[in-house]
Every structure is written in C-alpha cells, then in structure tokens.
Protein backbone atom coordinates (compact mmCIF):
# COMPACT_ATOMS: atom_id res chain seq x y z
CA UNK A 1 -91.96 -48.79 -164.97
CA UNK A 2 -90.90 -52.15 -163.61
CA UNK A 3 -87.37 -50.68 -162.71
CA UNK A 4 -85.36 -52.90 -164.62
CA UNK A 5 -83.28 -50.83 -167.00
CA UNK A 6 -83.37 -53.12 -170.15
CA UNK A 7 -87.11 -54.00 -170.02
CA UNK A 8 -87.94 -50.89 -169.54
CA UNK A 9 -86.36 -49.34 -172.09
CA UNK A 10 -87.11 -51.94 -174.28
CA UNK A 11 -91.04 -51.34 -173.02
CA UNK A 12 -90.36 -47.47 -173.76
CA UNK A 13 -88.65 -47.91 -177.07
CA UNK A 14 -91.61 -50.13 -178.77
CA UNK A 15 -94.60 -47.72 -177.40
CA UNK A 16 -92.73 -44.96 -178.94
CA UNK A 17 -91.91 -46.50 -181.92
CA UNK A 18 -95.71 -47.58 -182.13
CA UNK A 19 -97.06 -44.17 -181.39
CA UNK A 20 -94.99 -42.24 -183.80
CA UNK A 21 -96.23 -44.81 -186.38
CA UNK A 22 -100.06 -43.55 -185.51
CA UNK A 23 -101.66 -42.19 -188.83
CA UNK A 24 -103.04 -38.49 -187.89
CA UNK A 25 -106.36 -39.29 -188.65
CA UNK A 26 -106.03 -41.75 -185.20
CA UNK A 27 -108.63 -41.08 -183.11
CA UNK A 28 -106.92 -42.40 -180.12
CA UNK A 29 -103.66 -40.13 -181.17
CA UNK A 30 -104.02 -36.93 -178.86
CA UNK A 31 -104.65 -39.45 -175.68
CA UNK A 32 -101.31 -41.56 -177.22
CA UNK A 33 -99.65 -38.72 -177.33
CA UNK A 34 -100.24 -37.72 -173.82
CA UNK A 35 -99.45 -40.79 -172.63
CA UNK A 36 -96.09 -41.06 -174.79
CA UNK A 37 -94.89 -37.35 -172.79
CA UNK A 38 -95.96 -39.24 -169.25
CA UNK A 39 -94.59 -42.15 -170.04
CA UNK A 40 -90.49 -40.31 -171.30
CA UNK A 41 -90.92 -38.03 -168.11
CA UNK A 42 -91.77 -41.41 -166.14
CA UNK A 43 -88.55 -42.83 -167.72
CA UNK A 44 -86.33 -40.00 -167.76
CA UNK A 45 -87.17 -39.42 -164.20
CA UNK A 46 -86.51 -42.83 -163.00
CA UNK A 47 -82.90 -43.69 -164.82
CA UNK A 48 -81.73 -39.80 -165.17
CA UNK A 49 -79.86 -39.94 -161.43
CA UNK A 50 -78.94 -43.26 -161.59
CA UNK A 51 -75.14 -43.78 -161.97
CA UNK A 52 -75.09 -46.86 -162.94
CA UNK A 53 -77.05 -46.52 -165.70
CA UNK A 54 -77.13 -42.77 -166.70
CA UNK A 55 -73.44 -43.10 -168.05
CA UNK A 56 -74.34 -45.90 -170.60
CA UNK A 57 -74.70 -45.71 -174.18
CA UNK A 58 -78.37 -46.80 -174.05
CA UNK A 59 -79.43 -44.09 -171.50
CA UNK A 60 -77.82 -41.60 -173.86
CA UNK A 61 -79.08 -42.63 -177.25
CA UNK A 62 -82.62 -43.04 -175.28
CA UNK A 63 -82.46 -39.73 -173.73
CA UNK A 64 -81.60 -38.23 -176.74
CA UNK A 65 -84.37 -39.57 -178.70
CA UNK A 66 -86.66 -39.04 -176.01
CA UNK A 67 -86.00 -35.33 -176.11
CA UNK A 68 -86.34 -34.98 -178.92
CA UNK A 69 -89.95 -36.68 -179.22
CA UNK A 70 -90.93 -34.93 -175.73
CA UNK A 71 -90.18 -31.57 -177.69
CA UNK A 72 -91.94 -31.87 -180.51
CA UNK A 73 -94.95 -33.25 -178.57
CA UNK A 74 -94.84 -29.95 -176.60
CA UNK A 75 -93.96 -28.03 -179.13
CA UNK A 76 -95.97 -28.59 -181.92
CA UNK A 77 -98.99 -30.41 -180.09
CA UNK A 78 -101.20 -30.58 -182.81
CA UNK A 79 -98.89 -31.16 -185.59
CA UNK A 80 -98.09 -35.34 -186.75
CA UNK A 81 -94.13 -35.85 -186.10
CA UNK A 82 -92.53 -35.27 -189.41
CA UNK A 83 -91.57 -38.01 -191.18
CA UNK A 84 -87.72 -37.30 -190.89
CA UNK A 85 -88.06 -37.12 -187.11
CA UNK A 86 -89.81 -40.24 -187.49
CA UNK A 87 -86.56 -42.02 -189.35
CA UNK A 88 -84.17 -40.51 -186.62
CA UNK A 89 -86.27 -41.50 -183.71
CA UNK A 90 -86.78 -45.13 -185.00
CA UNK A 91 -83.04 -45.74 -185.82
CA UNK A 92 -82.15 -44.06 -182.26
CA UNK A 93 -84.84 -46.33 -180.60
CA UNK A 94 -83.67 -49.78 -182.41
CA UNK A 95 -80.26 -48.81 -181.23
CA UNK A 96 -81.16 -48.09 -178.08
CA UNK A 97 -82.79 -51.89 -178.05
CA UNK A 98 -79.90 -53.71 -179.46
CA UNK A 99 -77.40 -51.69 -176.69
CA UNK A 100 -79.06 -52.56 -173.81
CA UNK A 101 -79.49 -56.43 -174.89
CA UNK A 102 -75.86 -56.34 -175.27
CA UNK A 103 -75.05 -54.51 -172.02
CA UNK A 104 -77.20 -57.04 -170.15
C-alpha cells in the first residue's frame, strides 16, 4: 500500500480482478488466494478509519466487493469463486476504478 487512495485501489481492484480470473487448476491459486485475503485486510485496514475517504462512493463499492471476496475466500477455501460472484465482483471493481478516477 503506497497510501494514496486512488492508486491503491486501483492496484487492489486489478489483482483482484486478476485472481478471481485464475482457472482452478492454477497451481499458484491457493498462495493467490492468500495473498488476495492479506492484501483486502491490508486495504480495508488502511482506508476503513479514514474520514476522508471512508464516506466516498469508491470506499463503499470497494468494501463491499471486498467482503464479499474476503468471505468466500474464508468461507469456502477450497472451492473456485462461482462464476456469478465473479460477474458481481468485476462490475463492483470496474466501478470502483472509474469512481475514484473521477473523484481525483
């Protein structure tokens, strides 16, 4: 995390959107995972108690996307994200994108 808000969640946003695009048979998936669920704690920690940030559209749509991700990472470890999950997340994550160009 660099601590800018926009390229970080621009950073965030294409990882994620790379990850969830990881066929199953990946062997390098488990350790993407992992480091997916590090890197949306990392985030979520940094921007979650900042007030000039946490109020914004982006941090919203990101932290809702992110949770859900996070959750189905932890709850279903060994299970690929289904593919509807997959749409959501990448529409969320695009948004996400486009808002916080905008808003910079």
């Amino acid at each position: 995390m660099t601590g800018d808000f926009a390229k970080d969640t621009i950073s965030v946003s294409s990882v994620l959107k790379e990850t969830i695009t990881l066929p199953k048979e990946d062997k390098g998936l488990s350790e993407e995972e992992k480091e997916a669920v590090f890197l949306i704690s990392d985030y979520i920690s940094r921007y979650r108690n900042r007030s000039q940030v946490n109020t914004s559209t982006t941090f919203t749509t990101m932290q809702t996307a992110l949770n859900a991700l996070s959750g189905h990472y932890k709850t279903f470890a060994n299970r690929p994200v289904p593919e509807k999950l997959k749409e959501r997340l990448n529409k969320e994550l695009s948004k996400a994108e486009k808002l916080v160009i905008r808003e910079d």
